[in-house]
N, C-alpha and C. Protein backbone atom coordinates (compact mmCIF):
# COMPACT_ATOMS: atom_id res chain seq x y z
N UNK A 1 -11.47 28.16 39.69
CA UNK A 1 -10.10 28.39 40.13
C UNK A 1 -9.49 29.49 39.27
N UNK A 2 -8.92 30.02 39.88
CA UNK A 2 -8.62 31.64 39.90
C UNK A 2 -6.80 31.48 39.04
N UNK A 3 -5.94 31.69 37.99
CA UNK A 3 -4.51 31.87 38.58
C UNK A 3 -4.33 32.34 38.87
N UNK A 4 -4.57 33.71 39.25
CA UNK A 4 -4.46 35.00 39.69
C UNK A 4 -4.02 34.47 41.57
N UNK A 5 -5.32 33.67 41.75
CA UNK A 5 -5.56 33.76 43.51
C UNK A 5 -4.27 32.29 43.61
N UNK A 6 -3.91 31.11 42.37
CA UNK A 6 -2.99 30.67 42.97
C UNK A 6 -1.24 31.60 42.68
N UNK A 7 -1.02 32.44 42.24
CA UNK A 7 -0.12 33.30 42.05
C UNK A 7 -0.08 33.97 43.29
N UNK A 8 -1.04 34.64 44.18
CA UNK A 8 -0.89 35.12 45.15
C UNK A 8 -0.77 34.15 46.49
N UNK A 9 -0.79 32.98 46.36
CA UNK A 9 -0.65 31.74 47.18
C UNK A 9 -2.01 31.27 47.97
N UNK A 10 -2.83 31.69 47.38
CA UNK A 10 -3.99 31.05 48.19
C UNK A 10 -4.55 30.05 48.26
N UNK A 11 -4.41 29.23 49.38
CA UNK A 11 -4.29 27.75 50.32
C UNK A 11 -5.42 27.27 49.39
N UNK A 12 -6.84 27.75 49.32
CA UNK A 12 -8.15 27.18 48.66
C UNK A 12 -8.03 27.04 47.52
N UNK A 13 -7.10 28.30 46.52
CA UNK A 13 -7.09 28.27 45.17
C UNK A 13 -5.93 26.50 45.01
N UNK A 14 -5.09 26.54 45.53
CA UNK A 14 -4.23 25.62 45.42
C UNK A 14 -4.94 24.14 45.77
N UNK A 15 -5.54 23.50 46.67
CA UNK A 15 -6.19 22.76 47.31
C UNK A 15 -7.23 22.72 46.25
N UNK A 16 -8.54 23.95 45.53
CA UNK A 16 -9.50 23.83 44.16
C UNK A 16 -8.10 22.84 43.15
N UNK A 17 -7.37 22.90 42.83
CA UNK A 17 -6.59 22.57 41.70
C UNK A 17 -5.95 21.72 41.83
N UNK A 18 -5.88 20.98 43.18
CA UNK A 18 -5.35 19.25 43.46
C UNK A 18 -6.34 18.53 43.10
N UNK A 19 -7.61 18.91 43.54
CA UNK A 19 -8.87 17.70 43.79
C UNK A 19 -9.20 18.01 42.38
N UNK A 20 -9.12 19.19 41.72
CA UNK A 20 -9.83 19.19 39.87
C UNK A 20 -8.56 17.89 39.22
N UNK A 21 -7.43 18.05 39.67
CA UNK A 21 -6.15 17.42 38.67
C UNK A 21 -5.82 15.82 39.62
N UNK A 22 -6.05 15.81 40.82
CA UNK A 22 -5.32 14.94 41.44
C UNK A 22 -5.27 13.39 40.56
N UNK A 23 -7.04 13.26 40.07
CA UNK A 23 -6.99 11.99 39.20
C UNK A 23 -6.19 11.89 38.14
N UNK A 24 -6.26 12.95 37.25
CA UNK A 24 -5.56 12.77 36.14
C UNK A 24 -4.23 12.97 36.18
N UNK A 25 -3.90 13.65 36.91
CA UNK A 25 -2.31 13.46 37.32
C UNK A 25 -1.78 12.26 37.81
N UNK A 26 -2.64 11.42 38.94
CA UNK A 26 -2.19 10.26 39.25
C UNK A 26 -2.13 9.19 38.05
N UNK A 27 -3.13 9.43 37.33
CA UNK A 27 -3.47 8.75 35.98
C UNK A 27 -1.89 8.33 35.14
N UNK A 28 -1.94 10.07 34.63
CA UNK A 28 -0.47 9.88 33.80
C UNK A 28 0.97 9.66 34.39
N UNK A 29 1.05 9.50 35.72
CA UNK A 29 1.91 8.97 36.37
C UNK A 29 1.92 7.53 36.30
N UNK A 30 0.85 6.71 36.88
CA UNK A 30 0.71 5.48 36.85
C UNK A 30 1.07 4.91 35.17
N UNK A 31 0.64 5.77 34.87
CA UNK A 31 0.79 5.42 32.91
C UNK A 31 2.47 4.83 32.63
N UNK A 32 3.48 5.56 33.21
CA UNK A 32 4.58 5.48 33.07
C UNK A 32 5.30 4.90 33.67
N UNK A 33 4.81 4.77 35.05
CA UNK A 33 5.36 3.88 36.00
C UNK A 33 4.87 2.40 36.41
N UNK A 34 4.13 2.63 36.27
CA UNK A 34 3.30 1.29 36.29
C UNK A 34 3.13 0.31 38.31
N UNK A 35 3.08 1.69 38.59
CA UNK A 35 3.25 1.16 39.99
C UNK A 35 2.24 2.25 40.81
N UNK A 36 1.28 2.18 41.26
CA UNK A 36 0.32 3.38 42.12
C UNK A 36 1.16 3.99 43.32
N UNK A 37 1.22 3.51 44.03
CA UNK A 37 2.23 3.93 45.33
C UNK A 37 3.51 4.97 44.74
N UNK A 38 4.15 5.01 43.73
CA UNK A 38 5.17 5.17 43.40
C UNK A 38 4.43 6.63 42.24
N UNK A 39 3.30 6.19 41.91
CA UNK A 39 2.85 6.66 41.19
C UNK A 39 1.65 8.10 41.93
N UNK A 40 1.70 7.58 43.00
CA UNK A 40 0.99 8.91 43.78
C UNK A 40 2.08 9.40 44.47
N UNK A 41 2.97 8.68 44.79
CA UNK A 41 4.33 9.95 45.31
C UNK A 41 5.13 10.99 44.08
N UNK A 42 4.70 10.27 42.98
CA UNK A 42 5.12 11.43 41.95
C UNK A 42 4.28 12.09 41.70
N UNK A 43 3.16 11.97 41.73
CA UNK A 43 2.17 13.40 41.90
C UNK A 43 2.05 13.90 42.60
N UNK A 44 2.21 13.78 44.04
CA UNK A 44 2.65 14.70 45.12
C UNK A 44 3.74 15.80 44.86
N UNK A 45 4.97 15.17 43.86
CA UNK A 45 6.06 15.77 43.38
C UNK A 45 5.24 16.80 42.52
N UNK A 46 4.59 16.56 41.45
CA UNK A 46 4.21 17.48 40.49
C UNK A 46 3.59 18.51 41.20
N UNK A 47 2.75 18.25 42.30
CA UNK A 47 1.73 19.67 42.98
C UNK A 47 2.61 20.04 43.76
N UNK A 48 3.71 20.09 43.85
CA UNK A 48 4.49 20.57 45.02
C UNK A 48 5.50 21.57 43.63
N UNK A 49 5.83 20.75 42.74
CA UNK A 49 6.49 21.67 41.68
C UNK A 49 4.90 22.96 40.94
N UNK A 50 4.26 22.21 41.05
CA UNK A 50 3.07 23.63 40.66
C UNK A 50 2.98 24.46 41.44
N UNK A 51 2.92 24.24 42.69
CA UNK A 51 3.12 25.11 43.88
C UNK A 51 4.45 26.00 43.50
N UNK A 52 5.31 25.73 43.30
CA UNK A 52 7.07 26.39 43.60
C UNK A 52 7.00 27.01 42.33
N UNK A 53 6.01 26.77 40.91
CA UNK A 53 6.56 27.12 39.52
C UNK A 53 5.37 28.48 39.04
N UNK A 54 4.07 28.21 39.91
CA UNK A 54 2.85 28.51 39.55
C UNK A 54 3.61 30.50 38.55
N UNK A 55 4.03 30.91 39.60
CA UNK A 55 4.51 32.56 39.03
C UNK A 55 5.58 32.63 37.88
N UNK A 56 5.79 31.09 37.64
CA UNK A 56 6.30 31.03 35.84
C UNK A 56 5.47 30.64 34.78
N UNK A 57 4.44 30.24 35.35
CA UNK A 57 3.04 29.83 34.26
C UNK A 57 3.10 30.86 33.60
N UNK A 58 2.99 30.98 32.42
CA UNK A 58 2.77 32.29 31.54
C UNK A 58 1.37 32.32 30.57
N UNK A 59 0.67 31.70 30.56
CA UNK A 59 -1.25 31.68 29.92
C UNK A 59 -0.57 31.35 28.06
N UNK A 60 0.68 31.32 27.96
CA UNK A 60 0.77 30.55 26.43
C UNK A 60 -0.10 29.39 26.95
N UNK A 61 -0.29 28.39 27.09
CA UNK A 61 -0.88 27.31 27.17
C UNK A 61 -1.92 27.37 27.99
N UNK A 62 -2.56 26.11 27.73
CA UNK A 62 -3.75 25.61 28.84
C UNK A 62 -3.14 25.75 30.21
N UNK A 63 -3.61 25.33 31.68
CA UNK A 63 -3.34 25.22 32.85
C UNK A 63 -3.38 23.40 32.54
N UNK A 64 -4.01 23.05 31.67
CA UNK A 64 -4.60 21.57 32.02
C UNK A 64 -3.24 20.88 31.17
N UNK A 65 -2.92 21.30 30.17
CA UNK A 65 -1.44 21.40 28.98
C UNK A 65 -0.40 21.55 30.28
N UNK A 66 0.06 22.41 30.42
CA UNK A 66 0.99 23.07 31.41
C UNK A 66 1.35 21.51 32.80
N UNK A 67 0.16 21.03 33.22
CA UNK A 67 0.04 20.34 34.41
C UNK A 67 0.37 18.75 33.64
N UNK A 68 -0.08 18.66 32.59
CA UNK A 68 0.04 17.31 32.33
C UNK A 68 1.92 17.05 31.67
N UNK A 69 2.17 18.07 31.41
CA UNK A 69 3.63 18.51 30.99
C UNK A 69 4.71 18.41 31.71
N UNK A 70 4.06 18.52 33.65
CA UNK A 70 4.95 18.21 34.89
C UNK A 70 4.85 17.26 34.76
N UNK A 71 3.64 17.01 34.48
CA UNK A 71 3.35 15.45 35.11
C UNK A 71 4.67 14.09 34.46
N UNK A 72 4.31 14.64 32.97
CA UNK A 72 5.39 13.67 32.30
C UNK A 72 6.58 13.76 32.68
N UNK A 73 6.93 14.89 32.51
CA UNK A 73 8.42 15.02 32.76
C UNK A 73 9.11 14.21 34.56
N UNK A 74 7.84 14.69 35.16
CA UNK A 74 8.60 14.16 36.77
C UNK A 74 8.22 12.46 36.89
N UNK A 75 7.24 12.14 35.70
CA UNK A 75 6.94 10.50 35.44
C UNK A 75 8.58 10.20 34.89
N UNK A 76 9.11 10.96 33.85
CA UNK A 76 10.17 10.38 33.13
C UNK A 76 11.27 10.27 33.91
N UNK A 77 11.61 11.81 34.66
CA UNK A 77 12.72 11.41 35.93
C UNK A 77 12.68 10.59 37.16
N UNK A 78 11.39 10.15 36.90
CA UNK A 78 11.26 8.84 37.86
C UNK A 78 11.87 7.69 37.75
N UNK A 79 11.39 7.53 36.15
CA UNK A 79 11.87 6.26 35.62
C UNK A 79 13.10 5.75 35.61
N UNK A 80 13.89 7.00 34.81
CA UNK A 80 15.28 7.25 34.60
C UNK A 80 16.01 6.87 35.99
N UNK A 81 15.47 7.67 37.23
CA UNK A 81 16.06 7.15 38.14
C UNK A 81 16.28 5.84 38.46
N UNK A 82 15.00 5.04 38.80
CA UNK A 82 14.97 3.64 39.01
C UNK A 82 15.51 2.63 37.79
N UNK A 83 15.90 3.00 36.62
CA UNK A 83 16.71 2.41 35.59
C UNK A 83 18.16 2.72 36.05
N UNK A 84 18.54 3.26 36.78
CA UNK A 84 19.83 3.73 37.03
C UNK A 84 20.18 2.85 38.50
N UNK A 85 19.17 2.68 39.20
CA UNK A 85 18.76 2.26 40.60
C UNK A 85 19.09 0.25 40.31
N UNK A 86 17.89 0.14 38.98
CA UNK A 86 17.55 -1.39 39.23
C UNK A 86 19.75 -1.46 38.37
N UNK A 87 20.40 -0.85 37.38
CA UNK A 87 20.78 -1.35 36.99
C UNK A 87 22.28 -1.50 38.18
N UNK A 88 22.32 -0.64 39.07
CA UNK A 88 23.26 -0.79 40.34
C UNK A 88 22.85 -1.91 40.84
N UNK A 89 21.55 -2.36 41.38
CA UNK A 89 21.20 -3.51 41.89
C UNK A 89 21.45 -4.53 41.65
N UNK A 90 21.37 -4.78 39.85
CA UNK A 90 22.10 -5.77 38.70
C UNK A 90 22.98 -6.32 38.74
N UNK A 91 24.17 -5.13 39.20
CA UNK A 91 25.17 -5.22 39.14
C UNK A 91 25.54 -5.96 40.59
N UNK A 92 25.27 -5.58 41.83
CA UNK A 92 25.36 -5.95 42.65
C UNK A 92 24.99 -7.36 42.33
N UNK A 93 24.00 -8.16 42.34
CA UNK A 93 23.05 -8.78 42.33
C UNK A 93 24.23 -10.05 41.46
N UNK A 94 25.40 -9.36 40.77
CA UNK A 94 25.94 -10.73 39.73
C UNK A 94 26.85 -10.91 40.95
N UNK A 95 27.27 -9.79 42.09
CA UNK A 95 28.49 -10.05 42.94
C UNK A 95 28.05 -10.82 44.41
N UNK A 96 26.80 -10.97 44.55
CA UNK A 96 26.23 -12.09 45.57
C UNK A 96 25.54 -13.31 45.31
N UNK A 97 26.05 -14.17 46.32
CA UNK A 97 25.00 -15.73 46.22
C UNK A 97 23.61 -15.44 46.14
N UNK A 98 22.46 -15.81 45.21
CA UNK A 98 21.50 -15.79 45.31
C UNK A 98 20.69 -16.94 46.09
N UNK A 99 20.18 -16.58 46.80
CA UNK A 99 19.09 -17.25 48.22
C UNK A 99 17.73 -18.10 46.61
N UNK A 100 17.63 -19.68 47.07
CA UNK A 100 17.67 -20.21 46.31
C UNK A 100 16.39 -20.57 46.45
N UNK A 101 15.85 -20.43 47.80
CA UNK A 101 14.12 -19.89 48.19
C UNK A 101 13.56 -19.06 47.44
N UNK A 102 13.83 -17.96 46.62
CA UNK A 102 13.64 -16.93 45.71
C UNK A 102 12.76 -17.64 44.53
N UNK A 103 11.80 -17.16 44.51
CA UNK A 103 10.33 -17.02 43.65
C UNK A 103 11.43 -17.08 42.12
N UNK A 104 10.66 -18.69 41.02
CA UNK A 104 11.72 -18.19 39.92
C UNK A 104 11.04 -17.38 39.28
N UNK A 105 12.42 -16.73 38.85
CA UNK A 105 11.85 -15.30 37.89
C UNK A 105 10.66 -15.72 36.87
N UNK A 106 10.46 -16.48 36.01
CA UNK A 106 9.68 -17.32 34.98
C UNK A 106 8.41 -17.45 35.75
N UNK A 107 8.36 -17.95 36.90
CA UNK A 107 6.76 -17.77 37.71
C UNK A 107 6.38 -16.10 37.63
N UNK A 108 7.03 -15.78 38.30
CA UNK A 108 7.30 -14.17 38.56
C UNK A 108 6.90 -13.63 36.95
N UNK A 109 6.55 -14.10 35.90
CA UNK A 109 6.77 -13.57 34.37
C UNK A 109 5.09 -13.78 34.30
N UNK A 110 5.36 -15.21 34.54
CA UNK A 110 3.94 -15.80 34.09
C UNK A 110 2.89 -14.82 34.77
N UNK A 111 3.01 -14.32 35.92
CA UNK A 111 1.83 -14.13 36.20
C UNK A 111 1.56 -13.14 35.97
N UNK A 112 1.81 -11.81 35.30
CA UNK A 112 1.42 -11.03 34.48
C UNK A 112 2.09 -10.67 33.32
N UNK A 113 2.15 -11.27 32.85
CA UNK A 113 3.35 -11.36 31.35
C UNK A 113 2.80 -10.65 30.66
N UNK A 114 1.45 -11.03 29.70
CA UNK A 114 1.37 -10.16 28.66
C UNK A 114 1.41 -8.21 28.81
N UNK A 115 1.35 -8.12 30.08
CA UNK A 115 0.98 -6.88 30.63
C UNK A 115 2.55 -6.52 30.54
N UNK A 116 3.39 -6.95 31.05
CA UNK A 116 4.81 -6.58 31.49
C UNK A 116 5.24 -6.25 30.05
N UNK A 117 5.32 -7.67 29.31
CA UNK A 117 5.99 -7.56 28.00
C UNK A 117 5.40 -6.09 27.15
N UNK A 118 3.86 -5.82 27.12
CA UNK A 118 3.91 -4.53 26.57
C UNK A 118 4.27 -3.44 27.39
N UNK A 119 4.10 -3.25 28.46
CA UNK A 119 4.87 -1.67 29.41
C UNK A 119 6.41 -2.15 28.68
N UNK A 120 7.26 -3.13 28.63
CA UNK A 120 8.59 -3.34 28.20
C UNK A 120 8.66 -2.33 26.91
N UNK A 121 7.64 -3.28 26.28
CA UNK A 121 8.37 -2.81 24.55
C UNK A 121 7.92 -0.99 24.76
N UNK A 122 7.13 -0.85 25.18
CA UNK A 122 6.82 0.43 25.14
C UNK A 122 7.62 1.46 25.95
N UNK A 123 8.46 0.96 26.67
CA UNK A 123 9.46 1.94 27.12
C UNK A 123 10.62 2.05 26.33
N UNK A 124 10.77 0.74 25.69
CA UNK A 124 11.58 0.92 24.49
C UNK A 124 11.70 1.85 23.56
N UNK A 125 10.42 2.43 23.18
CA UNK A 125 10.09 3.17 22.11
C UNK A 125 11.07 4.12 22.45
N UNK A 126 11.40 5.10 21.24
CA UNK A 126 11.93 6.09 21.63
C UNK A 126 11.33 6.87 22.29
N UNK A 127 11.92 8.18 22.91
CA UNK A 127 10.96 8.82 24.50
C UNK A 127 9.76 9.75 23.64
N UNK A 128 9.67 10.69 22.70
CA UNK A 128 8.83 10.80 21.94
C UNK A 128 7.69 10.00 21.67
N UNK A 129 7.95 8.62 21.22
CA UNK A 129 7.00 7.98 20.62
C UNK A 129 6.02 7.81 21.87
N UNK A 130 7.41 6.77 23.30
CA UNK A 130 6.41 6.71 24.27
C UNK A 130 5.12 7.22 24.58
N UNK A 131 5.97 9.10 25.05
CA UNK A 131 5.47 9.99 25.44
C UNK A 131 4.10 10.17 24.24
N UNK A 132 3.86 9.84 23.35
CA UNK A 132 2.42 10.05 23.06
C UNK A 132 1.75 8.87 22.69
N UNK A 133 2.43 7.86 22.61
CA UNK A 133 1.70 6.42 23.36
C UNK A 133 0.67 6.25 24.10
N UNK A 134 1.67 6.71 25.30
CA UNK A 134 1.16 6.84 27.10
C UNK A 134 -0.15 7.78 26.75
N UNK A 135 -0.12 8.71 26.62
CA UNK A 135 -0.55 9.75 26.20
C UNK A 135 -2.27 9.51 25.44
N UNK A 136 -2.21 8.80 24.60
CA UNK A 136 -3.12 8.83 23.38
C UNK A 136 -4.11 7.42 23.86
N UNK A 137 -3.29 6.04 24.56
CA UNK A 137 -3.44 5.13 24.48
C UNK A 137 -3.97 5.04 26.43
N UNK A 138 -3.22 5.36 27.09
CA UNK A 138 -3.49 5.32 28.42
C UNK A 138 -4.33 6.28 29.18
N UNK A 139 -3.83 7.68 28.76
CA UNK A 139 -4.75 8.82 29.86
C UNK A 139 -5.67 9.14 28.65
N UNK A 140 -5.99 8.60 27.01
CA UNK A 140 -6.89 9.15 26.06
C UNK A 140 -7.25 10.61 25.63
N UNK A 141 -5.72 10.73 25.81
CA UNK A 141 -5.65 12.41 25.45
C UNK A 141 -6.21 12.57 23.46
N UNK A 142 -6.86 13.62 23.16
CA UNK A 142 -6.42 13.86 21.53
C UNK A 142 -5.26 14.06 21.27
N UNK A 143 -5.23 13.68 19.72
CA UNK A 143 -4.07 13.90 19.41
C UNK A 143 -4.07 16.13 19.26
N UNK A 144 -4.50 16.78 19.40
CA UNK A 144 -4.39 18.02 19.38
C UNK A 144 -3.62 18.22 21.38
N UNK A 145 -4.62 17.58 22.04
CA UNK A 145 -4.26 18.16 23.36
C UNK A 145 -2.89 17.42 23.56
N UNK A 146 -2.17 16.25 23.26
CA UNK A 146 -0.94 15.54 23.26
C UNK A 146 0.44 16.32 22.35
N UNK A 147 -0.45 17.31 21.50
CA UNK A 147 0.54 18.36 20.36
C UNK A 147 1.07 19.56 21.20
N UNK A 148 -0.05 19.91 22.30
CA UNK A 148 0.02 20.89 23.51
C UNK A 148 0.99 20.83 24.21
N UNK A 149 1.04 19.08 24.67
CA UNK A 149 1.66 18.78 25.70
C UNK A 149 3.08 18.65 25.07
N UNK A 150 3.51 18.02 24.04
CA UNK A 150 4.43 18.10 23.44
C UNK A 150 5.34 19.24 22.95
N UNK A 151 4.46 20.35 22.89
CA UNK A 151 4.65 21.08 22.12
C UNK A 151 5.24 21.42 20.56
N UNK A 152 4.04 20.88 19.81
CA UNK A 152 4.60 20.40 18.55
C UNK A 152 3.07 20.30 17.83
N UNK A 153 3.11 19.84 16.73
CA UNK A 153 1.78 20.01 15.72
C UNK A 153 1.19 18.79 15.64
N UNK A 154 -0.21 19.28 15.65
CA UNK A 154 -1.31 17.52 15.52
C UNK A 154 -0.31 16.48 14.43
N UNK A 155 -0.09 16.86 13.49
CA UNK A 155 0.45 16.58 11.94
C UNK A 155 1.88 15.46 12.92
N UNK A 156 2.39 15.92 13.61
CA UNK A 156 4.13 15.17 14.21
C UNK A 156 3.09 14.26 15.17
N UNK A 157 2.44 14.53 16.06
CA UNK A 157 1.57 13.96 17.03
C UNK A 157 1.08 12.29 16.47
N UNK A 158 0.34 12.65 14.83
CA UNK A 158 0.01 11.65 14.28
C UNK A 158 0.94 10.59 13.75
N UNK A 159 2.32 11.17 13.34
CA UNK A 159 3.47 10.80 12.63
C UNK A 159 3.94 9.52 13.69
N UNK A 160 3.79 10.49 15.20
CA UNK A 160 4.52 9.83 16.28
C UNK A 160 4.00 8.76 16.69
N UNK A 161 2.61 8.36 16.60
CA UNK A 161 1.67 8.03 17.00
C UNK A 161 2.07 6.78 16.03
N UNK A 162 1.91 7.07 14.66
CA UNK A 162 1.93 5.69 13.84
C UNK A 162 3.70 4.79 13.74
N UNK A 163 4.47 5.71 14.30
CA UNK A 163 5.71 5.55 14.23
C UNK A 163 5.87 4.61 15.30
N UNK A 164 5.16 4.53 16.68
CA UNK A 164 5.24 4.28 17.66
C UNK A 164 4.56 2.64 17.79
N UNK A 165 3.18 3.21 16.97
CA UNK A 165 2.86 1.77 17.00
C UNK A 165 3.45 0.99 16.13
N UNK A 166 3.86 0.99 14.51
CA UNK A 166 4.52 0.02 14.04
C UNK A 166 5.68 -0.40 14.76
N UNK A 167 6.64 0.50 15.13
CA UNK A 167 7.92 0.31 16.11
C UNK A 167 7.26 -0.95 17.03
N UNK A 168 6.48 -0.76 18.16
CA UNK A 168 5.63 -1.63 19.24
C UNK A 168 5.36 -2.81 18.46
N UNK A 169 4.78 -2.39 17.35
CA UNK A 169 4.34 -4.09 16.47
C UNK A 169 5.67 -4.86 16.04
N UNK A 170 6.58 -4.00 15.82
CA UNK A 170 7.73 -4.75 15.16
C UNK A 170 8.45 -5.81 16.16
N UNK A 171 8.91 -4.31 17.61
CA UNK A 171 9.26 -5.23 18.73
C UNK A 171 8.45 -6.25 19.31
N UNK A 172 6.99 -6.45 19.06
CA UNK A 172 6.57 -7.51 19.98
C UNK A 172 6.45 -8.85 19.50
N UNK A 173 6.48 -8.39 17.83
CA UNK A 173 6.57 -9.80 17.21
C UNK A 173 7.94 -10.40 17.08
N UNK A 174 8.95 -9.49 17.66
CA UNK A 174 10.41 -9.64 17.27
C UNK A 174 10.09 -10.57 19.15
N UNK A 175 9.78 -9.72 20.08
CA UNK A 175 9.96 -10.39 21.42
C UNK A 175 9.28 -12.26 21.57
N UNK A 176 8.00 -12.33 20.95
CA UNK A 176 7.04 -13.49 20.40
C UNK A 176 8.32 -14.21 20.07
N UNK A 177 8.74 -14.11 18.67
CA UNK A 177 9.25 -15.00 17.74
C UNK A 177 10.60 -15.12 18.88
N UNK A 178 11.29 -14.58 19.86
CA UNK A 178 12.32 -15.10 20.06
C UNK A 178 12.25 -15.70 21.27
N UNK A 179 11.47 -15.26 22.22
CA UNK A 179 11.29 -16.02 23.30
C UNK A 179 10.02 -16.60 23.73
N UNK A 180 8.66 -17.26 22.57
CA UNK A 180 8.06 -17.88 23.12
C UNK A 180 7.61 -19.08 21.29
C-alpha cells in the first residue's frame, strides 16, 4: 500500500488498508468500549475519518501510529458520548415508575462481574493512564509503539503504565473491601 495512491484516492489503495487495519482497529475499539457492534461502527467511523484526513497525514509518524491514534480518539468520543447519554437516561430513569418485571440489577452484576468491575475501575483511571492500559494490556502494543501513539517518550509510557496499575490496584481493593 502506496500513500501516495491513497492521497490520490484510489478505491484499491484505500480498500489494501481496511483489510491490513480492519482487525486491529476493531480490536482497539472494542478495548474501550467493550461492546463489538458498537465497536465496529466506530471503526467504520475511523476509515471514513482516514479517508477525509489521509492528505493531512504528514510521514512524521508511522501510518500504523497515525491509525491507531484515530482509533483512540473516536473510541474516547464514543464513550464520552454514551456517559453523557446513560447519565440523561439516569436522570430520566429517577422521574419514572420502574416496571418491576425488570431483571434485578445484582443478577445483571453477577453474571459478568469480575469483567465489568475491571472495564469500571479502568475507565476510572485518569484518560492517560487508561489510554496506555488499553493499549499495553488489551491490543499488546510496546511500550515504544504506545509512546508513538501518545506522543510522548517510552520513559512517561512506563511512568503511566505503573501509575495506572497501582491506581487500578488501589481502586479494586478499595471496590472489594466496600462492596463485597
Amino acid at each position: 500500500m502506496q500513500i501516495d495512491d491513497l492521497r490520490k484516492g484510489s478505491k484499491e489503495a484505500f480498500q489494501e488498508l481496511v483489510e491490513q487495519y480492519k482487525d486491529k482497529v476493531v480490536r482497539t475499539c472494542y478495548s474501550f468500549i467493550n461492546n463489538l457492534d458498537d465497536a465496529e461502527d466506530v471503526a467504520q467511523e475511523v476509515f471514513i475519518e482516514i479517508y477525509k484526513s489521509i492528505l493531512k497525514f504528514r510521514n512524521e509518524s508511522d501510518i500504523n501510529t497515525w491509525i491507531y491514534r484515530i482509533s483512540v480518539n473516536k473510541s474516547l468520543d464514543f464513550v464520552r458520548k454514551r456517559k453523557r447519554k446513560k447519565r440523561i437516561a439516569n436522570l430520566r430513569e429517577l422521574f419514572t415508575i420502574k416496571n418491576k418485571s425488570q431483571a434485578n440489577p445484582h443478577q445483571k452484576l453477577e453474571e459478568n462481574e469480575h469483567k465489568e468491575i475491571l472495564n469500571e475501575q479502568i475507565h476510572l483511571l485518569a484518560e492517560n493512564q487508561k489510554i496506555a492500559i488499553i493499549l499495553s494490556q488489551y491490543d499488546r502494543l510496546s511500550n515504544k509503539k504506545i509512546a508513538e501513539v501518545l506522543g510522548t517518550s517510552e520513559s512517561a509510557v512506563e511512568s503511566l503504565l505503573h501509575r495506572a496499575k497501582t491506581n487500578l490496584r488501589k481502586n479494586l481493593e478499595n471496590y472489594f473491601e466496600k462492596y463485597l
